[in-house]
PDB file of N, CA and C in Angstrom:
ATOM      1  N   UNK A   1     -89.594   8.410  42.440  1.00  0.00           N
ATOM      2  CA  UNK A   1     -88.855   7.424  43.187  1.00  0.00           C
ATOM      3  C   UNK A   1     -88.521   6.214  42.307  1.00  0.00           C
ATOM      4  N   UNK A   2     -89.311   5.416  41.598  1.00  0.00           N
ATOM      5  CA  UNK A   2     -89.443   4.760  40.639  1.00  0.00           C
ATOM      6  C   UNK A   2     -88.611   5.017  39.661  1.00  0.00           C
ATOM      7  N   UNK A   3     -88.113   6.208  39.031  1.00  0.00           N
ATOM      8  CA  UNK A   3     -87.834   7.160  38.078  1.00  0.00           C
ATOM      9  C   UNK A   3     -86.041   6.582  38.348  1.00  0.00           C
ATOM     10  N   UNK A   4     -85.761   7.278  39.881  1.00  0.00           N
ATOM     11  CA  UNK A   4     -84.394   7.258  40.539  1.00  0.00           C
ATOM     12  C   UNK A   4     -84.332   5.870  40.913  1.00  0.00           C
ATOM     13  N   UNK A   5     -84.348   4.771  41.287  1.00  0.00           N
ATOM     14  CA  UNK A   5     -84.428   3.182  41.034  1.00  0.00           C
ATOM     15  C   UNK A   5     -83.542   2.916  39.636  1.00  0.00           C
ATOM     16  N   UNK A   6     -84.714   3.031  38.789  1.00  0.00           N
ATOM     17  CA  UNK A   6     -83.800   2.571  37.369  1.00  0.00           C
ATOM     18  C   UNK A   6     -82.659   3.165  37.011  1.00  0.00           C
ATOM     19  N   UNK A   7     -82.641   4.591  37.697  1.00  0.00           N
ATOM     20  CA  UNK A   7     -81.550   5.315  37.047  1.00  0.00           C
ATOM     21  C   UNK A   7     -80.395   4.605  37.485  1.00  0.00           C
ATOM     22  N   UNK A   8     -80.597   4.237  38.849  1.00  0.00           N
ATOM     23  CA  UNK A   8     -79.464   3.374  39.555  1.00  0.00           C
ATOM     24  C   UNK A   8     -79.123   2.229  39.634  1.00  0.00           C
ATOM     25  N   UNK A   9     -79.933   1.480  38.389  1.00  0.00           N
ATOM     26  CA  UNK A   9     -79.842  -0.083  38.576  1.00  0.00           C
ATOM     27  C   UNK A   9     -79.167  -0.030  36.722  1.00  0.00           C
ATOM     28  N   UNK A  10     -79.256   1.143  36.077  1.00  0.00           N
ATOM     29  CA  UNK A  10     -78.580   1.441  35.224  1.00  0.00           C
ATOM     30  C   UNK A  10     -77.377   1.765  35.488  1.00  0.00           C
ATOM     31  N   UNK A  11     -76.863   2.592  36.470  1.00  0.00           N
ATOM     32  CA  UNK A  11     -75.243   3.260  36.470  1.00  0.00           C
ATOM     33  C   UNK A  11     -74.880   2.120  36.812  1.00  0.00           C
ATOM     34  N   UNK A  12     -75.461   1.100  37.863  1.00  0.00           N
ATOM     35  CA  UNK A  12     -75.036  -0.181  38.181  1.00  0.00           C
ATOM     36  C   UNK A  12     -74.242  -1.252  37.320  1.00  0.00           C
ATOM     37  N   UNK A  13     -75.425  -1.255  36.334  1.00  0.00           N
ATOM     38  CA  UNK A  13     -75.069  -1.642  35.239  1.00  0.00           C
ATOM     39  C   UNK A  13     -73.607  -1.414  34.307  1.00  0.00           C
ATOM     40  N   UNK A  14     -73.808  -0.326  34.235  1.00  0.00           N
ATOM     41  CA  UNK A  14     -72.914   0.539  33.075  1.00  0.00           C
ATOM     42  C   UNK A  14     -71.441   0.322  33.975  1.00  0.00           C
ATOM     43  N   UNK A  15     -71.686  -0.008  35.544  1.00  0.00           N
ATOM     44  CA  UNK A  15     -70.307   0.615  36.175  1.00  0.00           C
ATOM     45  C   UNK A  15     -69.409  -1.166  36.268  1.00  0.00           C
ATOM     46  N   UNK A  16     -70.729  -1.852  36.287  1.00  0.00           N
ATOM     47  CA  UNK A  16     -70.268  -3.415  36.244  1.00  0.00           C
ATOM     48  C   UNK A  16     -69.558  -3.787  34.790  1.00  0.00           C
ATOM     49  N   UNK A  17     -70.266  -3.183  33.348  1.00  0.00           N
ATOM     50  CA  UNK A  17     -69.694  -4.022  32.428  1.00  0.00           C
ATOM     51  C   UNK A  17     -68.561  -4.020  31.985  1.00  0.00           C
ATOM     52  N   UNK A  18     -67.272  -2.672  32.622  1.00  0.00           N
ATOM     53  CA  UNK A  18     -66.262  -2.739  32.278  1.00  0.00           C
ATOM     54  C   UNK A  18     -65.698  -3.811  33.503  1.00  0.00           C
ATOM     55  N   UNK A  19     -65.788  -4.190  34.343  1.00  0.00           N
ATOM     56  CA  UNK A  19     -65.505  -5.260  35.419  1.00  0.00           C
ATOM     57  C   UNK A  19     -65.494  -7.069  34.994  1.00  0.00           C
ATOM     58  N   UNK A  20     -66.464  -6.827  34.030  1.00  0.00           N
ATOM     59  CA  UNK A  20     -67.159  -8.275  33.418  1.00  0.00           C
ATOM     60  C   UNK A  20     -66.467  -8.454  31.856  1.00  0.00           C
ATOM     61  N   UNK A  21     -66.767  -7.848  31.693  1.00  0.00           N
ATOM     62  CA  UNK A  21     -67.038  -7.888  29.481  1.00  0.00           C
ATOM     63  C   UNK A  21     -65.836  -6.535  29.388  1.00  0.00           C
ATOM     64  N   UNK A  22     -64.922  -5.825  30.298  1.00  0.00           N
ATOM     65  CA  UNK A  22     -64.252  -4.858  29.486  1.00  0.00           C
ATOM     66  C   UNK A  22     -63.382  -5.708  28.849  1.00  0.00           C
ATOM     67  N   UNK A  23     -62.230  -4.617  28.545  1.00  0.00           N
ATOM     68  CA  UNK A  23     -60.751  -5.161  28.143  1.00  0.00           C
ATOM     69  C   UNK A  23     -60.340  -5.660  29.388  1.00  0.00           C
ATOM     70  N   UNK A  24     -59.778  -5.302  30.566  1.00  0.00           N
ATOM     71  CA  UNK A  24     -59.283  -5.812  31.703  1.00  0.00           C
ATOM     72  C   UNK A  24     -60.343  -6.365  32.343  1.00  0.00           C
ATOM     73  N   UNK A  25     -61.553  -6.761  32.024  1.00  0.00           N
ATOM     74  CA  UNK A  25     -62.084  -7.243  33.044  1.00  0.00           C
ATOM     75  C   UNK A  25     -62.234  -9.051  33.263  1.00  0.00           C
ATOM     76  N   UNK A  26     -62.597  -9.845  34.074  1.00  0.00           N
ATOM     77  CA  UNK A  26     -62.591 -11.188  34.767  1.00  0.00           C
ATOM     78  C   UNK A  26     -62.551 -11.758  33.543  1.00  0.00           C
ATOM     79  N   UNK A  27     -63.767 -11.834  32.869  1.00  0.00           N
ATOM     80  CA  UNK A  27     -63.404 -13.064  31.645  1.00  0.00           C
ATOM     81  C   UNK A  27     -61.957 -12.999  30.980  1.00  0.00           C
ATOM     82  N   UNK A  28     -61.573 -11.769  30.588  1.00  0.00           N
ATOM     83  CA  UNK A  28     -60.551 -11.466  29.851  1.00  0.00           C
ATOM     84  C   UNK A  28     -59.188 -12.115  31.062  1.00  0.00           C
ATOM     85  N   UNK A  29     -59.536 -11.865  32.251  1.00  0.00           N
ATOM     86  CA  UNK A  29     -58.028 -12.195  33.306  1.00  0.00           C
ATOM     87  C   UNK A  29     -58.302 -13.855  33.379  1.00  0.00           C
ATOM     88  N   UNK A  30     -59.273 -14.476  33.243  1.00  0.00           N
ATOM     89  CA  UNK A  30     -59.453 -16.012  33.251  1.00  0.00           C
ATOM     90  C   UNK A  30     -59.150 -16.592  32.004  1.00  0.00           C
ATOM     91  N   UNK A  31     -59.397 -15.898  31.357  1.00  0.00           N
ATOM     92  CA  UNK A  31     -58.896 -16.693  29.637  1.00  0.00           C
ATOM     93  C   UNK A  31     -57.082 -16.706  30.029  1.00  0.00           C
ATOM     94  N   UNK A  32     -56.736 -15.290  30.126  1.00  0.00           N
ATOM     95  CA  UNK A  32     -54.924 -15.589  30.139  1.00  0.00           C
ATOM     96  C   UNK A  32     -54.404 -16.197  31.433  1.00  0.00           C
ATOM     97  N   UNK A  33     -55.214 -16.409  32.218  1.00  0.00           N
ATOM     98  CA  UNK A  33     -54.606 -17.094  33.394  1.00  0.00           C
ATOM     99  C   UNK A  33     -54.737 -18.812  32.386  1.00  0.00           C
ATOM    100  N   UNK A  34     -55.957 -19.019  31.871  1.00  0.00           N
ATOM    101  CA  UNK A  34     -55.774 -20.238  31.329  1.00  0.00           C
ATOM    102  C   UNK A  34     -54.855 -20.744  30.456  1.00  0.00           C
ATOM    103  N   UNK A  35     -54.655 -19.465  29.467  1.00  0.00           N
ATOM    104  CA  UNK A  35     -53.673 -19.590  28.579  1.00  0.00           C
ATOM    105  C   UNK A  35     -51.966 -19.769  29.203  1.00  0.00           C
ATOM    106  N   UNK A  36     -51.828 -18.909  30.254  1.00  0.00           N
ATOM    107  CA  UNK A  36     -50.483 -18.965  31.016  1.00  0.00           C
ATOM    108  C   UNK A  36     -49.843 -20.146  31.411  1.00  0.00           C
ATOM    109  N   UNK A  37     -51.300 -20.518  32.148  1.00  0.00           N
ATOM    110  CA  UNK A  37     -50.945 -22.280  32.795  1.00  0.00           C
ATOM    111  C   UNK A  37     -50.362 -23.457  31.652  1.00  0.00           C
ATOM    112  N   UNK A  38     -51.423 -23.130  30.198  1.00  0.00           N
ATOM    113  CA  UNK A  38     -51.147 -23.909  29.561  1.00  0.00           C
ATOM    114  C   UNK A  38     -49.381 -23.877  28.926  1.00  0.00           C
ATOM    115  N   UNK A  39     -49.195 -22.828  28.850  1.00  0.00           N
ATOM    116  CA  UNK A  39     -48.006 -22.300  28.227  1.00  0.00           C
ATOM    117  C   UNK A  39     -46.685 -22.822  29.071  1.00  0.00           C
ATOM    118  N   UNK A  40     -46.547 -22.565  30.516  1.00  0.00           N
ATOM    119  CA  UNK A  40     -46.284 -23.006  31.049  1.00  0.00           C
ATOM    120  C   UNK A  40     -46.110 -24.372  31.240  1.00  0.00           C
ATOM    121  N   UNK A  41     -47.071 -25.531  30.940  1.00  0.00           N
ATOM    122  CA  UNK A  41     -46.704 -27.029  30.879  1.00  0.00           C
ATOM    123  C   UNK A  41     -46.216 -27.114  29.999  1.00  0.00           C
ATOM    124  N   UNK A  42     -46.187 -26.477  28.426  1.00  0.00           N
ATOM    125  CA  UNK A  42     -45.437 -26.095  27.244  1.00  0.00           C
ATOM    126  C   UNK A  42     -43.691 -26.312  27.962  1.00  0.00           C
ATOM    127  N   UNK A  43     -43.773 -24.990  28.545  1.00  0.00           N
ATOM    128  CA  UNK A  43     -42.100 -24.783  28.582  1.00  0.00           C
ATOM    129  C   UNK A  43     -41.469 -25.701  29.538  1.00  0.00           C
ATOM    130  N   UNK A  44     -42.846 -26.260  30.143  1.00  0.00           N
ATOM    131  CA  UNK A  44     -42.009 -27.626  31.731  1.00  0.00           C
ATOM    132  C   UNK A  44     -41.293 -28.578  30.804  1.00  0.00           C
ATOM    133  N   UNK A  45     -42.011 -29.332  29.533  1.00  0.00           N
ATOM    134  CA  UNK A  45     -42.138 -30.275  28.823  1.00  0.00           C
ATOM    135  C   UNK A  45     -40.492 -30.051  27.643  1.00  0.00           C
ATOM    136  N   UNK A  46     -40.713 -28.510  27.727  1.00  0.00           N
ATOM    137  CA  UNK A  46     -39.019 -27.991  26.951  1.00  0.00           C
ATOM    138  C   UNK A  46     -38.287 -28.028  27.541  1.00  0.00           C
ATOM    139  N   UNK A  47     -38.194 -27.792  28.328  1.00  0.00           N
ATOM    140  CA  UNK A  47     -37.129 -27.121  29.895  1.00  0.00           C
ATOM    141  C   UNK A  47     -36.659 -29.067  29.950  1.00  0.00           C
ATOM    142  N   UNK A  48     -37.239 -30.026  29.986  1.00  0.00           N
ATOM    143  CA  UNK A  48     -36.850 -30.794  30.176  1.00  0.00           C
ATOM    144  C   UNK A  48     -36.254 -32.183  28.856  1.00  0.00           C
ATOM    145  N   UNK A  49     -37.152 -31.485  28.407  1.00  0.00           N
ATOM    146  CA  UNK A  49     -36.067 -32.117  26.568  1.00  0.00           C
ATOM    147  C   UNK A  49     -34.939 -31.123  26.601  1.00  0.00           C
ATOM    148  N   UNK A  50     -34.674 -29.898  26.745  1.00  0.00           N
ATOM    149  CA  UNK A  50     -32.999 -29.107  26.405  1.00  0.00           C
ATOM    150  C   UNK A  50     -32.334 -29.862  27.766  1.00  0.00           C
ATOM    151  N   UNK A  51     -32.547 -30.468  28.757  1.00  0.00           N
ATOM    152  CA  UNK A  51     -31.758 -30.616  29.573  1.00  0.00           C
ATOM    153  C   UNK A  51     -31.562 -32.160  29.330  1.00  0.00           C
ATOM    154  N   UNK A  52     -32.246 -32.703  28.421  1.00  0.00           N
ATOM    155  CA  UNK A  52     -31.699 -33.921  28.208  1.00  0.00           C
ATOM    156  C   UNK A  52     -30.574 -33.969  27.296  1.00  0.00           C
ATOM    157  N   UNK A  53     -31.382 -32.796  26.174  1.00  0.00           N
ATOM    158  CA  UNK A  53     -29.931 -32.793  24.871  1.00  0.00           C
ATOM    159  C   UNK A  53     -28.579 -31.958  25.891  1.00  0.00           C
ATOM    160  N   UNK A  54     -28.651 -31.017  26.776  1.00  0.00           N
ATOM    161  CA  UNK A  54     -27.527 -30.636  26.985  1.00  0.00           C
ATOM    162  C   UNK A  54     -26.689 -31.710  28.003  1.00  0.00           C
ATOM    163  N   UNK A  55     -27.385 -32.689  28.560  1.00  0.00           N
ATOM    164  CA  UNK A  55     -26.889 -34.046  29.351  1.00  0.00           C
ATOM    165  C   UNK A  55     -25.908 -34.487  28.198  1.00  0.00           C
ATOM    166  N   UNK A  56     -26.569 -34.572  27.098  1.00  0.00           N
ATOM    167  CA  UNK A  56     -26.128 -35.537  26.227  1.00  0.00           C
ATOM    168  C   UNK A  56     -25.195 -34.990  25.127  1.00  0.00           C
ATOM    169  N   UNK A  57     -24.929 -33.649  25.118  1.00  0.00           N
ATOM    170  CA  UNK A  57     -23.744 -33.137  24.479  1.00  0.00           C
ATOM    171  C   UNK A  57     -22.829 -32.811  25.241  1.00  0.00           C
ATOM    172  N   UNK A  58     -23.124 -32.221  26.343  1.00  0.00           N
ATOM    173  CA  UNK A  58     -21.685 -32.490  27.661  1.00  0.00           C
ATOM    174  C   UNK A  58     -21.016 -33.958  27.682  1.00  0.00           C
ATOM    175  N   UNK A  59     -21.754 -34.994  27.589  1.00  0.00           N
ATOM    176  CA  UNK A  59     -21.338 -36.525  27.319  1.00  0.00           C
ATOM    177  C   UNK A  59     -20.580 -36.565  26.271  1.00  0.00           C
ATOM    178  N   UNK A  60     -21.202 -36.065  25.032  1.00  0.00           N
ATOM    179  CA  UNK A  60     -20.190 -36.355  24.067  1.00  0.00           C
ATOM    180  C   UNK A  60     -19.057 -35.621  23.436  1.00  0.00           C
ATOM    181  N   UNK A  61     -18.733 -34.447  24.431  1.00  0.00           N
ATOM    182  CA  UNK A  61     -17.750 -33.562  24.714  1.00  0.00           C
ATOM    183  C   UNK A  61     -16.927 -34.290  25.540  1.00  0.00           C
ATOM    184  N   UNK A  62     -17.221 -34.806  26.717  1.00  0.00           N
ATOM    185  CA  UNK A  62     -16.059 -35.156  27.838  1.00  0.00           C
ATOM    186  C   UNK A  62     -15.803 -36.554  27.145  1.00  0.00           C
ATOM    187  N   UNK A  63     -16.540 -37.850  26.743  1.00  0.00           N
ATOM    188  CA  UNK A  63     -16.104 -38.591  26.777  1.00  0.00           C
ATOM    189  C   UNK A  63     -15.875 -39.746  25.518  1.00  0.00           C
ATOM    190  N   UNK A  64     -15.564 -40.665  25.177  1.00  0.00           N
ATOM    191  CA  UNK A  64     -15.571 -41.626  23.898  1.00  0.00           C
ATOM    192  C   UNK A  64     -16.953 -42.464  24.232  1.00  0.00           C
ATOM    193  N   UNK A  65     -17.019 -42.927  25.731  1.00  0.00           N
ATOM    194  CA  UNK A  65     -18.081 -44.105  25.904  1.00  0.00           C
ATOM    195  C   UNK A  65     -19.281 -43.421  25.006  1.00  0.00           C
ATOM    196  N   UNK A  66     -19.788 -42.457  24.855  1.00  0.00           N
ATOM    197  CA  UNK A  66     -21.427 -42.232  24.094  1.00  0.00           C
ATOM    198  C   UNK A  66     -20.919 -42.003  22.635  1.00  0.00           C
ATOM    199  N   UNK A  67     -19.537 -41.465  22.334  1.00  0.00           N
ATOM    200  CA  UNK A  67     -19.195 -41.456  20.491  1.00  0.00           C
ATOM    201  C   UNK A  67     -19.523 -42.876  20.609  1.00  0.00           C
ATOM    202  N   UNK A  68     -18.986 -44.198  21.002  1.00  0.00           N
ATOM    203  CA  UNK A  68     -19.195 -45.202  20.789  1.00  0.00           C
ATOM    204  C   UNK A  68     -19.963 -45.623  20.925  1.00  0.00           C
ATOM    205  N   UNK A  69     -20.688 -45.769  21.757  1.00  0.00           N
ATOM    206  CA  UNK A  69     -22.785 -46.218  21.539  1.00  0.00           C
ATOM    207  C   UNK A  69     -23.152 -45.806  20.473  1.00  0.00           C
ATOM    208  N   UNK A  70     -22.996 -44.425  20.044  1.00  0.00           N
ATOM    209  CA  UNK A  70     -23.842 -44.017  18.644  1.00  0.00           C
ATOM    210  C   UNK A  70     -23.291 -44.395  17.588  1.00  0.00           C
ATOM    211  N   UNK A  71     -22.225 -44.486  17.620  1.00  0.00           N
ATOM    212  CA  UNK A  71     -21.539 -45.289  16.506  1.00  0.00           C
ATOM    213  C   UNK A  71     -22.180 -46.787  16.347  1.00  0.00           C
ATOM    214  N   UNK A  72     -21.980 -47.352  16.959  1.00  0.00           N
ATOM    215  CA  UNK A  72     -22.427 -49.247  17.460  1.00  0.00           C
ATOM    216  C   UNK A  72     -24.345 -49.080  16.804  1.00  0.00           C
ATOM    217  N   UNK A  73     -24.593 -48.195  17.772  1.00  0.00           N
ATOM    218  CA  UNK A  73     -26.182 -47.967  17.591  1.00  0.00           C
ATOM    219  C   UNK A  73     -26.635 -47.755  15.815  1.00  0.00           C
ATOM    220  N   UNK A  74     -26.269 -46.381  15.781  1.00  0.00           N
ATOM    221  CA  UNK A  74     -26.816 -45.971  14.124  1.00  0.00           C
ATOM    222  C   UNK A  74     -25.830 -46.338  13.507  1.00  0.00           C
ATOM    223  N   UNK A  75     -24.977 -46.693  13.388  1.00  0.00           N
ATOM    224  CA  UNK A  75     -24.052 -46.848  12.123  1.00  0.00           C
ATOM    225  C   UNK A  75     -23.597 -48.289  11.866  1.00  0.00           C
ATOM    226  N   UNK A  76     -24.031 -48.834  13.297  1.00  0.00           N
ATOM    227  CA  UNK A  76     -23.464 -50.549  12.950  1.00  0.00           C
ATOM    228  C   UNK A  76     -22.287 -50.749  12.932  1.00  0.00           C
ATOM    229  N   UNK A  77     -21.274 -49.897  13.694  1.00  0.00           N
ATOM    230  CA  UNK A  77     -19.771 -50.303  13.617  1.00  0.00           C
ATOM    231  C   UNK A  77     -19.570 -51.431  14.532  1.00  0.00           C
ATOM    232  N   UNK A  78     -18.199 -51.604  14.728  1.00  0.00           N
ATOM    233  CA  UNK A  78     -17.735 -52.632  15.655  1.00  0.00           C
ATOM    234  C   UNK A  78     -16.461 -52.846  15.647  1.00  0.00           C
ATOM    235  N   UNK A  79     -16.032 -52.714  16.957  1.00  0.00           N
ATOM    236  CA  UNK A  79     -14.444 -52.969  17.290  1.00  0.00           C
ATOM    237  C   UNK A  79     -13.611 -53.987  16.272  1.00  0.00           C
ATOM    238  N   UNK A  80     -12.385 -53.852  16.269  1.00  0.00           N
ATOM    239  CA  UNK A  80     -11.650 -55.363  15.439  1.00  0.00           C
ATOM    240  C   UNK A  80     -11.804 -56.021  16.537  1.00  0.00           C
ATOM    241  N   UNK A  81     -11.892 -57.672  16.148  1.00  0.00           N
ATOM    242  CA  UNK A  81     -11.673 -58.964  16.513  1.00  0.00           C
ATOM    243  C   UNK A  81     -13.276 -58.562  17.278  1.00  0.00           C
ATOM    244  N   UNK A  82     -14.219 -58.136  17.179  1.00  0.00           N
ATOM    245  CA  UNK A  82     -15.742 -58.607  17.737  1.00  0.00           C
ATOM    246  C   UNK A  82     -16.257 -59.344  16.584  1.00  0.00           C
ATOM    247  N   UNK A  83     -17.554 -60.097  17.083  1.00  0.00           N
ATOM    248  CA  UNK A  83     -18.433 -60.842  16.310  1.00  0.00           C
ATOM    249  C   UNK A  83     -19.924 -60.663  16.482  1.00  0.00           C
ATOM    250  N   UNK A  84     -20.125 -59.904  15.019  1.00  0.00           N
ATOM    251  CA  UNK A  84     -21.600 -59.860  14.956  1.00  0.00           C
ATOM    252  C   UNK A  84     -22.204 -61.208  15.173  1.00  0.00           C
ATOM    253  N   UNK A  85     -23.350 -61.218  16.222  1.00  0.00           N
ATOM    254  CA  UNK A  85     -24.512 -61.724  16.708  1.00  0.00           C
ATOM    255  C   UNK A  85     -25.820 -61.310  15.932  1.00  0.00           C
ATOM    256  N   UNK A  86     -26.595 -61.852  15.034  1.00  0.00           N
ATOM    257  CA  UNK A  86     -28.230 -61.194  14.902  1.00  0.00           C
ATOM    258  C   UNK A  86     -29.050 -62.115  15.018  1.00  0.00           C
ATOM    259  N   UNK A  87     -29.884 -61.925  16.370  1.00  0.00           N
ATOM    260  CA  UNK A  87     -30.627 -62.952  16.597  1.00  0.00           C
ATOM    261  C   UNK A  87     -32.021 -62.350  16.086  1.00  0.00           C
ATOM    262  N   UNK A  88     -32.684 -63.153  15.352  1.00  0.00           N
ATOM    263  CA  UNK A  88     -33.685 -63.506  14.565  1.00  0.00           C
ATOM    264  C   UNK A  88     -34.926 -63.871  15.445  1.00  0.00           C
ATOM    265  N   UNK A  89     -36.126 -63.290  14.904  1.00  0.00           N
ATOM    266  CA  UNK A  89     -37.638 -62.940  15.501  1.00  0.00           C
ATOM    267  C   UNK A  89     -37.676 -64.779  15.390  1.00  0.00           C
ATOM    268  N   UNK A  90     -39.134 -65.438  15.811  1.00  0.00           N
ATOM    269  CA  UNK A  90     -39.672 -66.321  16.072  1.00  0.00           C
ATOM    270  C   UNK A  90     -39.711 -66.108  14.660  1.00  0.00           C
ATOM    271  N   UNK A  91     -40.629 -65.224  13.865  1.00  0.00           N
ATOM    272  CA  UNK A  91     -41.590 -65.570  13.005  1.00  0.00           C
ATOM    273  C   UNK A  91     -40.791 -65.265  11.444  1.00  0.00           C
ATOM    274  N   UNK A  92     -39.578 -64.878  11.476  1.00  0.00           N
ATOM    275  CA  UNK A  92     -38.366 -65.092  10.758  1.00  0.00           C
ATOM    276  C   UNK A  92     -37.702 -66.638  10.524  1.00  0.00           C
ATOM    277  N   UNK A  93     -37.459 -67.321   9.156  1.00  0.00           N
ATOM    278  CA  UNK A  93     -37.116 -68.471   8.964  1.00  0.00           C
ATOM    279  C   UNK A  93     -35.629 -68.360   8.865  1.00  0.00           C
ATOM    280  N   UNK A  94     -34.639 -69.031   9.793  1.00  0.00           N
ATOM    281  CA  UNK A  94     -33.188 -68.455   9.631  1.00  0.00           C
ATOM    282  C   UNK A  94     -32.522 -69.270   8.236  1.00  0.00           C
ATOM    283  N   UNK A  95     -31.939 -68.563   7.687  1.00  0.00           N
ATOM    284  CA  UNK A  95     -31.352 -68.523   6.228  1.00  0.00           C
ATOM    285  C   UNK A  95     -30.066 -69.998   6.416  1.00  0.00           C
ATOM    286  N   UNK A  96     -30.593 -71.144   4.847  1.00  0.00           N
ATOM    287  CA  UNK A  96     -29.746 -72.248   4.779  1.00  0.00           C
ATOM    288  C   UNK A  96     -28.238 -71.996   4.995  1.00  0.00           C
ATOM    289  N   UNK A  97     -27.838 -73.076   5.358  1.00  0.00           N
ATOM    290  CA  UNK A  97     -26.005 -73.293   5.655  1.00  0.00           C
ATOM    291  C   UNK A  97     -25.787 -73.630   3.887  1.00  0.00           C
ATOM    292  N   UNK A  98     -24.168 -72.876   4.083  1.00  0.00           N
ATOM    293  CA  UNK A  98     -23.837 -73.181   2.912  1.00  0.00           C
ATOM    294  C   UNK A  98     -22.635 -74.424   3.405  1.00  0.00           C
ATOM    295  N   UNK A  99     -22.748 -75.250   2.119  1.00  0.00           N
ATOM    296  CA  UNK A  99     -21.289 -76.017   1.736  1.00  0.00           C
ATOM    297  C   UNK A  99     -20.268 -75.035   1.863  1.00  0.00           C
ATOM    298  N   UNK A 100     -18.705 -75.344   2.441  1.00  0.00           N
ATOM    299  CA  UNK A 100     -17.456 -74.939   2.313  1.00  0.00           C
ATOM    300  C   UNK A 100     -17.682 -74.966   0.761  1.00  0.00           C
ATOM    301  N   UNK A 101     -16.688 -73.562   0.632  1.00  0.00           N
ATOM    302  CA  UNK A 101     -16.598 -73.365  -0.535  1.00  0.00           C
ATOM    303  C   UNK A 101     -17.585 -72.946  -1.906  1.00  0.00           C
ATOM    304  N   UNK A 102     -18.801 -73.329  -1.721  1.00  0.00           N
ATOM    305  CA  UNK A 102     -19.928 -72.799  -1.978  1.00  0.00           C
ATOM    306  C   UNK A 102     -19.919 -71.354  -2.053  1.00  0.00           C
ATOM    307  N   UNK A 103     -20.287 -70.355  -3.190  1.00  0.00           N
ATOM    308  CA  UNK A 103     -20.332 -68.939  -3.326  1.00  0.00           C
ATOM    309  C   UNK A 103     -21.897 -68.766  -3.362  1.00  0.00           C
ATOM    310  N   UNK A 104     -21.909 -67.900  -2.558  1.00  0.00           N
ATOM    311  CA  UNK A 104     -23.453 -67.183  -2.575  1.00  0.00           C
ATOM    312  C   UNK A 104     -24.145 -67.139  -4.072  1.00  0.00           C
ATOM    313  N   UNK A 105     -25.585 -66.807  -4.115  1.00  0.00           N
ATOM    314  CA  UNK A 105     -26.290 -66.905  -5.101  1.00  0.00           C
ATOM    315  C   UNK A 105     -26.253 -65.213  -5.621  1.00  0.00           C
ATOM    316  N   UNK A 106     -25.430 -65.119  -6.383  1.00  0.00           N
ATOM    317  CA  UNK A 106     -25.824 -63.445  -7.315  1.00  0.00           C
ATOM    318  C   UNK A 106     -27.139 -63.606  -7.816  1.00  0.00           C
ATOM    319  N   UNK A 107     -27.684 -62.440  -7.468  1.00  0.00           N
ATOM    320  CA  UNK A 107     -28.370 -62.266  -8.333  1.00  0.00           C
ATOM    321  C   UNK A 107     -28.425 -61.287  -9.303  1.00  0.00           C
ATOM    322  N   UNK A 108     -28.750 -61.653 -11.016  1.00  0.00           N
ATOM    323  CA  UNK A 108     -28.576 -60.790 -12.054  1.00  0.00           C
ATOM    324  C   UNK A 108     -28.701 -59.373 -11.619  1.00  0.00           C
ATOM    325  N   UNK A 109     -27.498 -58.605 -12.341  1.00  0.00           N
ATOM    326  CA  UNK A 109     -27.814 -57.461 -12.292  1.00  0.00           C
ATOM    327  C   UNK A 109     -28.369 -56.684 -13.730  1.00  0.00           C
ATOM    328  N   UNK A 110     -28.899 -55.459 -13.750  1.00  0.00           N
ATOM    329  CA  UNK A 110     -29.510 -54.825 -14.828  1.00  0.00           C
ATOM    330  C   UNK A 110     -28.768 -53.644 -14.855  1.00  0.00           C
ATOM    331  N   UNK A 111     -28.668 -53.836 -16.354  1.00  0.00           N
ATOM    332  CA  UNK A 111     -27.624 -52.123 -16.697  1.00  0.00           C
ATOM    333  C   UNK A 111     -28.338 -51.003 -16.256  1.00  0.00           C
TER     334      UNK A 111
END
């Protein structure tokens, strides 16, 4: 009786560890469920940067207003007859007035 006990707390065994520790079994379906989720906030986080760049190349397909921001922005252009403005930090000392007629200070150049 004793004998038939173990035998059955063995098949028990043997019939559980592909359930637990196989290839398909729980640990293995909890690791890729973890991995999925993560992957997933991955592609939320893409899904929503391509829909910003495709916002923003439909813009600069249909219209001039965003060529012209990026122009103004990175390149520093500016319409004729505007006037550059650069207003200067606190901790910036704004640069002396010259005399009319007065030419800026070169400084030496080296061959």
């Amino acid at each position: 009786m004793r004998l038939l006990l173990v035998v059955l707390l063995l098949l028990l065994g043997l019939i559980q560890y592909p359930l637990w520790l196989g290839k398909g079994g729980w640990f293995t379906v909890w690791a890729l469920q973890r991995d999925a989720a993560a992957q997933r906030e991955v592609n939320d986080g893409l899904r929503t940067r391509n829909s910003a760049l495709d916002a923003e190349v439909r813009d600069l397909q249909s219209g001039t207003e965003a060529i012209e921001e990026r122009a103004r922005a990175e390149l520093g252009m500016m319409r004729e007859g505007e006037v550059f403005v650069h207003i200067l930090p606190p901790s910036v000392a704004p640069p002396q007035p010259r005399a009319p007629g007065q030419q800026a200070e070169s400084q030496p150049r080296s061959p």
